[in-house]
N, C-alpha and C. Protein backbone atom coordinates (compact mmCIF):
# COMPACT_ATOMS: atom_id res chain seq x y z
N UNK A 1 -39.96 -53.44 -182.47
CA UNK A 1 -40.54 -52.19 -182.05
C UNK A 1 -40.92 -51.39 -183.30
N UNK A 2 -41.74 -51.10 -183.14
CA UNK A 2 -42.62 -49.95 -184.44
C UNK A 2 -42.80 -48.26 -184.35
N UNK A 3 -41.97 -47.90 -185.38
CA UNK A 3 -41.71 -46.34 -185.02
C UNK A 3 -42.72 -46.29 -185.47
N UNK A 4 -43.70 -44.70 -184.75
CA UNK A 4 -44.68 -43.69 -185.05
C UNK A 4 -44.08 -42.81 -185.57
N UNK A 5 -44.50 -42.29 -186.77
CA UNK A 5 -44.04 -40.59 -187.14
C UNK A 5 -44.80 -40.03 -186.91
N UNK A 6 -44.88 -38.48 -187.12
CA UNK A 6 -45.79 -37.55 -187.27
C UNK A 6 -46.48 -37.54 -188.70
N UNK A 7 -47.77 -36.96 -188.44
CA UNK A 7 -48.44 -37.29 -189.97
C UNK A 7 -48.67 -35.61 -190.50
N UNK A 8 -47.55 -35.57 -190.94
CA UNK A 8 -47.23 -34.10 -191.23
C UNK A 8 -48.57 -33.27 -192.55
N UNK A 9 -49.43 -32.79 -192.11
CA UNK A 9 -50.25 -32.43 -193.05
C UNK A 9 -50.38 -31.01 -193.51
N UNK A 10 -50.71 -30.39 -194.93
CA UNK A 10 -50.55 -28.89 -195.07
C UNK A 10 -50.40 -27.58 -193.68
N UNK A 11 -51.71 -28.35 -193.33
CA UNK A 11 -51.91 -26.75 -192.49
C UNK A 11 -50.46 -26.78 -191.32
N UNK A 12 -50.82 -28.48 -190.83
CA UNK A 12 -49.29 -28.56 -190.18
C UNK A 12 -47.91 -27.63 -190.32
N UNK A 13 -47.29 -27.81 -191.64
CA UNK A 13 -46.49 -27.57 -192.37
C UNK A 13 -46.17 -26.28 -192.38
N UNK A 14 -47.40 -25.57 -192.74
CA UNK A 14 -47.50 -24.17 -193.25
C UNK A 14 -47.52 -23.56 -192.21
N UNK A 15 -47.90 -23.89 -190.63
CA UNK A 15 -48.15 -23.05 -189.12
C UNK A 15 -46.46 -23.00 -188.93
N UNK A 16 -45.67 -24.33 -189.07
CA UNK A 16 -44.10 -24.55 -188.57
C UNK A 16 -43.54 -23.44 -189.56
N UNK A 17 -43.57 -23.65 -191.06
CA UNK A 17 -43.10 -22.32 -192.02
C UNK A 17 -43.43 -21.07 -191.28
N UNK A 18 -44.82 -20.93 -190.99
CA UNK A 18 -44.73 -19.54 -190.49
C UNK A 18 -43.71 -19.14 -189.61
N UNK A 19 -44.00 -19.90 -188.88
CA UNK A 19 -43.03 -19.65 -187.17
C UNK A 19 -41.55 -19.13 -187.27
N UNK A 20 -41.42 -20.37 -188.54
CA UNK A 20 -39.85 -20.57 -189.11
C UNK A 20 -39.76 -18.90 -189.69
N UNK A 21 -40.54 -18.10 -190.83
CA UNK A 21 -40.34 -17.08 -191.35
C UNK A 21 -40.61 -15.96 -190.32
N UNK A 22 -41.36 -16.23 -189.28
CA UNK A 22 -41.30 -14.48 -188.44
C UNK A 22 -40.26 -15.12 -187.64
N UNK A 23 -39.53 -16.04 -187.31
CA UNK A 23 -38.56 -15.82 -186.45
C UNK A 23 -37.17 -15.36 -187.08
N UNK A 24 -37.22 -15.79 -188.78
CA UNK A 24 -36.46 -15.23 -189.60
C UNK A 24 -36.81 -13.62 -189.73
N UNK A 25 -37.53 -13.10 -189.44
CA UNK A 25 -37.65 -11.57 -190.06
C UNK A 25 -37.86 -10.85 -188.62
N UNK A 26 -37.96 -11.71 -187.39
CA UNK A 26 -37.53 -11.12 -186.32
C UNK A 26 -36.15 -10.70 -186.34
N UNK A 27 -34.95 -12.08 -186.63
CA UNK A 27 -33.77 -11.78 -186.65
C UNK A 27 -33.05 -10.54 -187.69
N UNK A 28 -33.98 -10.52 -188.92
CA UNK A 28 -33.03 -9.76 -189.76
C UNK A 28 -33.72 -8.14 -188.66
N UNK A 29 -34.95 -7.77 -188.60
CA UNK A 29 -35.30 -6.62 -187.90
C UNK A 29 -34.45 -6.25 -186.35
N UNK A 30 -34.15 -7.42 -185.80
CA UNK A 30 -32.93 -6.74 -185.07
C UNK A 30 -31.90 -6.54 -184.84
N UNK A 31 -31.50 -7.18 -186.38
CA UNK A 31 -29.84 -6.69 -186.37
C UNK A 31 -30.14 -5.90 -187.62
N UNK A 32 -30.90 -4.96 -188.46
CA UNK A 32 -30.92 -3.58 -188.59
C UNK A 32 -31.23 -2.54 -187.70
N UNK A 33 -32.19 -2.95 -186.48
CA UNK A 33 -32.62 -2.39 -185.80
C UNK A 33 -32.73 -2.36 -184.58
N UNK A 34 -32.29 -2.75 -183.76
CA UNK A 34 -31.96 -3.78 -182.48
C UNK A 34 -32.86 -2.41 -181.11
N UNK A 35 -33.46 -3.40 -180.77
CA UNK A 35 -34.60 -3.26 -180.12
C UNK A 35 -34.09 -2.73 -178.49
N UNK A 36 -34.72 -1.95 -177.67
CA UNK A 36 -34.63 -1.24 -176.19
C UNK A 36 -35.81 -1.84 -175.89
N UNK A 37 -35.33 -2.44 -174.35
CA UNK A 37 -36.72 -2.70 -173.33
C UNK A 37 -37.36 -1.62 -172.93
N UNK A 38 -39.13 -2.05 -173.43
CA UNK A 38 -39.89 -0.72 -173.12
C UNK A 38 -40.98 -1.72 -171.96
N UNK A 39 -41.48 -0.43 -171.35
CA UNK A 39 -42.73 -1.16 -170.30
C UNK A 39 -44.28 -0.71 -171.31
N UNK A 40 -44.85 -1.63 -171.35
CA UNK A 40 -46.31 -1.69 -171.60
C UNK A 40 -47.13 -2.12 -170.55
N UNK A 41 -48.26 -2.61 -170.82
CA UNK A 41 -49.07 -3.38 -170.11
C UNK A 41 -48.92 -4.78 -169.46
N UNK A 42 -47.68 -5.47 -169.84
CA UNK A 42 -47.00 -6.26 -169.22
C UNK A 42 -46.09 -6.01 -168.09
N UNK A 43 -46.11 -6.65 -166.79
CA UNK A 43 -45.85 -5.74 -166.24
C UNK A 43 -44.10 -6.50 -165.86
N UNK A 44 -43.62 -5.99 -167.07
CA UNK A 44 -42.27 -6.35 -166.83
C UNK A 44 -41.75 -5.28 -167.86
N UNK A 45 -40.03 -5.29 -168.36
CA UNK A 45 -40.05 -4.31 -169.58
C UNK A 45 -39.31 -5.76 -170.64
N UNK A 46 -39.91 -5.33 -171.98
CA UNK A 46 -39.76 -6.15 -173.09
C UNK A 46 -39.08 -5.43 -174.08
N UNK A 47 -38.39 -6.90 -174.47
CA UNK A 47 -37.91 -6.58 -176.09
C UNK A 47 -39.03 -7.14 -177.21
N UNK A 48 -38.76 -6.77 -178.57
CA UNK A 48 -39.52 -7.15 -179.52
C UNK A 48 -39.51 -8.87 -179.36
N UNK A 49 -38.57 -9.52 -179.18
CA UNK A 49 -38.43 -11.23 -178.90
C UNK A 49 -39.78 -11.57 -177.93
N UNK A 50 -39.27 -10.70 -176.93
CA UNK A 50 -39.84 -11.23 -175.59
C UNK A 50 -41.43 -10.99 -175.83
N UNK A 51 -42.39 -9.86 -176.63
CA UNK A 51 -43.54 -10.06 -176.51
C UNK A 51 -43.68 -10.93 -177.74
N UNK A 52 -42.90 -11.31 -179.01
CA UNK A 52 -43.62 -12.15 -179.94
C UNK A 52 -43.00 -13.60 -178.95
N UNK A 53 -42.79 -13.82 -177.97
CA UNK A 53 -42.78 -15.05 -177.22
C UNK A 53 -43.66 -15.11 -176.80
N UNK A 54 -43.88 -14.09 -175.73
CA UNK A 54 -45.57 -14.26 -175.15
C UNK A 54 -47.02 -14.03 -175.97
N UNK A 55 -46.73 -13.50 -177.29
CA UNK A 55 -47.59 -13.55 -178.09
C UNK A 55 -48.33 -14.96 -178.65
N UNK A 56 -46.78 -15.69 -178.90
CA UNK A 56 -46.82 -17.40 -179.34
C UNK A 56 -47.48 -18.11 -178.44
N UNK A 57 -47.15 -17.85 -177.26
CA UNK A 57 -47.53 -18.63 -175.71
C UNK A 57 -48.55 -18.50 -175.26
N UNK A 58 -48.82 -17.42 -175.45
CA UNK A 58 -50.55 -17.31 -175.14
C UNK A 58 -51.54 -17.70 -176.18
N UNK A 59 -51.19 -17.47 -177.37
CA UNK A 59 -51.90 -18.01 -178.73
C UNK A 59 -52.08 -20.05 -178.67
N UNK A 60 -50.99 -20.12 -177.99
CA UNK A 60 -51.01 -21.54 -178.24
C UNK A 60 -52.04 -21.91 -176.95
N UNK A 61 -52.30 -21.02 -175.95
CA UNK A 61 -52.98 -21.42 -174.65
C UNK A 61 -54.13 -21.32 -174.64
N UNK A 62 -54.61 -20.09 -175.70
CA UNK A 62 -56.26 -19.86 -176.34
C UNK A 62 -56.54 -21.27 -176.86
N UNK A 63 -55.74 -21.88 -178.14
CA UNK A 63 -56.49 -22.46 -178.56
C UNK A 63 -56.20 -24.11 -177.72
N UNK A 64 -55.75 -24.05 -176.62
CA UNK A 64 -55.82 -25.11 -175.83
C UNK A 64 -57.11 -24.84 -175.26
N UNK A 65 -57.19 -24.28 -174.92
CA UNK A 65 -58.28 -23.77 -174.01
C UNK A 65 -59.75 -23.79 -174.69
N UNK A 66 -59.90 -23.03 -175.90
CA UNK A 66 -60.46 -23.20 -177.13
C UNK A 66 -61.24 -24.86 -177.37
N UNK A 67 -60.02 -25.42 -177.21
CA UNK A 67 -60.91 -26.97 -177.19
C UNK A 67 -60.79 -27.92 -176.87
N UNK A 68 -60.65 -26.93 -175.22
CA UNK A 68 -61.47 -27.75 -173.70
C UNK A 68 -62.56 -27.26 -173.81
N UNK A 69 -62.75 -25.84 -174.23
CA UNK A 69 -64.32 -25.73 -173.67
C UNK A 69 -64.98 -25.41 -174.28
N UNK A 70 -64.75 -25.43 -176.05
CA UNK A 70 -65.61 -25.07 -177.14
C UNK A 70 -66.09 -26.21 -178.09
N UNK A 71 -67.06 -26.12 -178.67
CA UNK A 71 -67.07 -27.41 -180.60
C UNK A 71 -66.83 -26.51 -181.74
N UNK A 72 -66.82 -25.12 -181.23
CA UNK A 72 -67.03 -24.26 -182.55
C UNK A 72 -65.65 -24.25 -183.07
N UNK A 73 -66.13 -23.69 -184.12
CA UNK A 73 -64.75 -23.83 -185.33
C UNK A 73 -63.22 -23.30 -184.31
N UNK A 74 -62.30 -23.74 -185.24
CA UNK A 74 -60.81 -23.91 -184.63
C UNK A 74 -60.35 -22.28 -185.00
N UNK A 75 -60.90 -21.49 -186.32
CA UNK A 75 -60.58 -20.62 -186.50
C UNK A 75 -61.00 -19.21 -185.96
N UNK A 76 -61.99 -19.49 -184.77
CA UNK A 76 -62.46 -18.55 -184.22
C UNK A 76 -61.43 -18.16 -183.11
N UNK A 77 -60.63 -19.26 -183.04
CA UNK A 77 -59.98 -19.21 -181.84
C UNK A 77 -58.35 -18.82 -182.64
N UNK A 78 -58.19 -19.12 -183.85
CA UNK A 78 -56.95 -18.45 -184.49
C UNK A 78 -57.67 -17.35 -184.62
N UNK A 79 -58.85 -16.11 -184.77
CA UNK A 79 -58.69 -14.89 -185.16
C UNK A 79 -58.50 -14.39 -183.21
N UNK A 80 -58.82 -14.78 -182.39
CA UNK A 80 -58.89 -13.74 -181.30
C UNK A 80 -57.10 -14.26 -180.95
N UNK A 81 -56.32 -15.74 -181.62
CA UNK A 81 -54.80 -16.01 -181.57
C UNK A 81 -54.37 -14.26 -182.36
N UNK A 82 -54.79 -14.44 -183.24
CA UNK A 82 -54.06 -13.25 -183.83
C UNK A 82 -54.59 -11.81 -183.17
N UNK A 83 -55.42 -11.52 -182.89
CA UNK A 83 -55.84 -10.37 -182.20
C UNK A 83 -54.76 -10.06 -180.22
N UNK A 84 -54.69 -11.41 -180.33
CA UNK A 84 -53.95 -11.09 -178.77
C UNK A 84 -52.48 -10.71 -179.09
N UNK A 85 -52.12 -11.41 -180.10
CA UNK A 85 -50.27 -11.22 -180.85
C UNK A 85 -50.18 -10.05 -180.66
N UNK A 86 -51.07 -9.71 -182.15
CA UNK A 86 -51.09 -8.11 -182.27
C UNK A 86 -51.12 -7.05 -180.98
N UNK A 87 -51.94 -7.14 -180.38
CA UNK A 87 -52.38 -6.65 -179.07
C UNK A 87 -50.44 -6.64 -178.22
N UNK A 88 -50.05 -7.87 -177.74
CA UNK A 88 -48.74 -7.95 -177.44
C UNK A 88 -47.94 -7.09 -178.12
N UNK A 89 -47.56 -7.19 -179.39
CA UNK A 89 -46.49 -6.83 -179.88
C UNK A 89 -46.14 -5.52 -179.84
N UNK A 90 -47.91 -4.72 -180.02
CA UNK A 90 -48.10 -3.50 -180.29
C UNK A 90 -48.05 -2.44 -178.59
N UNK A 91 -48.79 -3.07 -177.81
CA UNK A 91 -49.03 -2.01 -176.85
C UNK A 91 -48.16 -3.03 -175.20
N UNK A 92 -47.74 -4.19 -175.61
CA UNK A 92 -47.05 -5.10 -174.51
C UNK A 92 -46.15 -4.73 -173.93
């Protein structure tokens, strides 16, 4: 039997680092600061976790979506990823 690995490449690497460092600077920000469920435009009430979850989740669903039904570049679909985060984190 023949193992497959993953073919781990920069950008690869550097998306998992990210993830890895805001979930690190999530943790240190709420244990200086530990966060109250507020209601936004989501219609539930959130902690800071809970919208950079749905921030991640939906970012990852754009660019699924992104290319089912696009050819254009991959990064058009990381700037409106980052525009929806933001959008979450800030008014969610």
């Amino acid at each position: 039997m023949d193992l497959q690995w993953m073919a781990w490449t920069w950008p690869t690497a550097t998306f998992f680092a990210a993830i890895a460092l805001i979930l690190a600077g999530m943790t240190v920000w709420e244990i200086a600061s530990p966060t109250v469920g507020r209601r936004g435009f989501l219609p539930m009430a959130t902690t800071r976790g809970d919208r950079l979850f749905l921030g991640l989740l939906g970012s990852a669903y754009i660019h699924l979506a992104w290319l089912a039904v696009s050819e254009a570049s991959l990064w058009i679909a990381f700037g409106i990823s980052i525009v929806w985060t933001a959008v979450v984190m800030k008014v969610g």
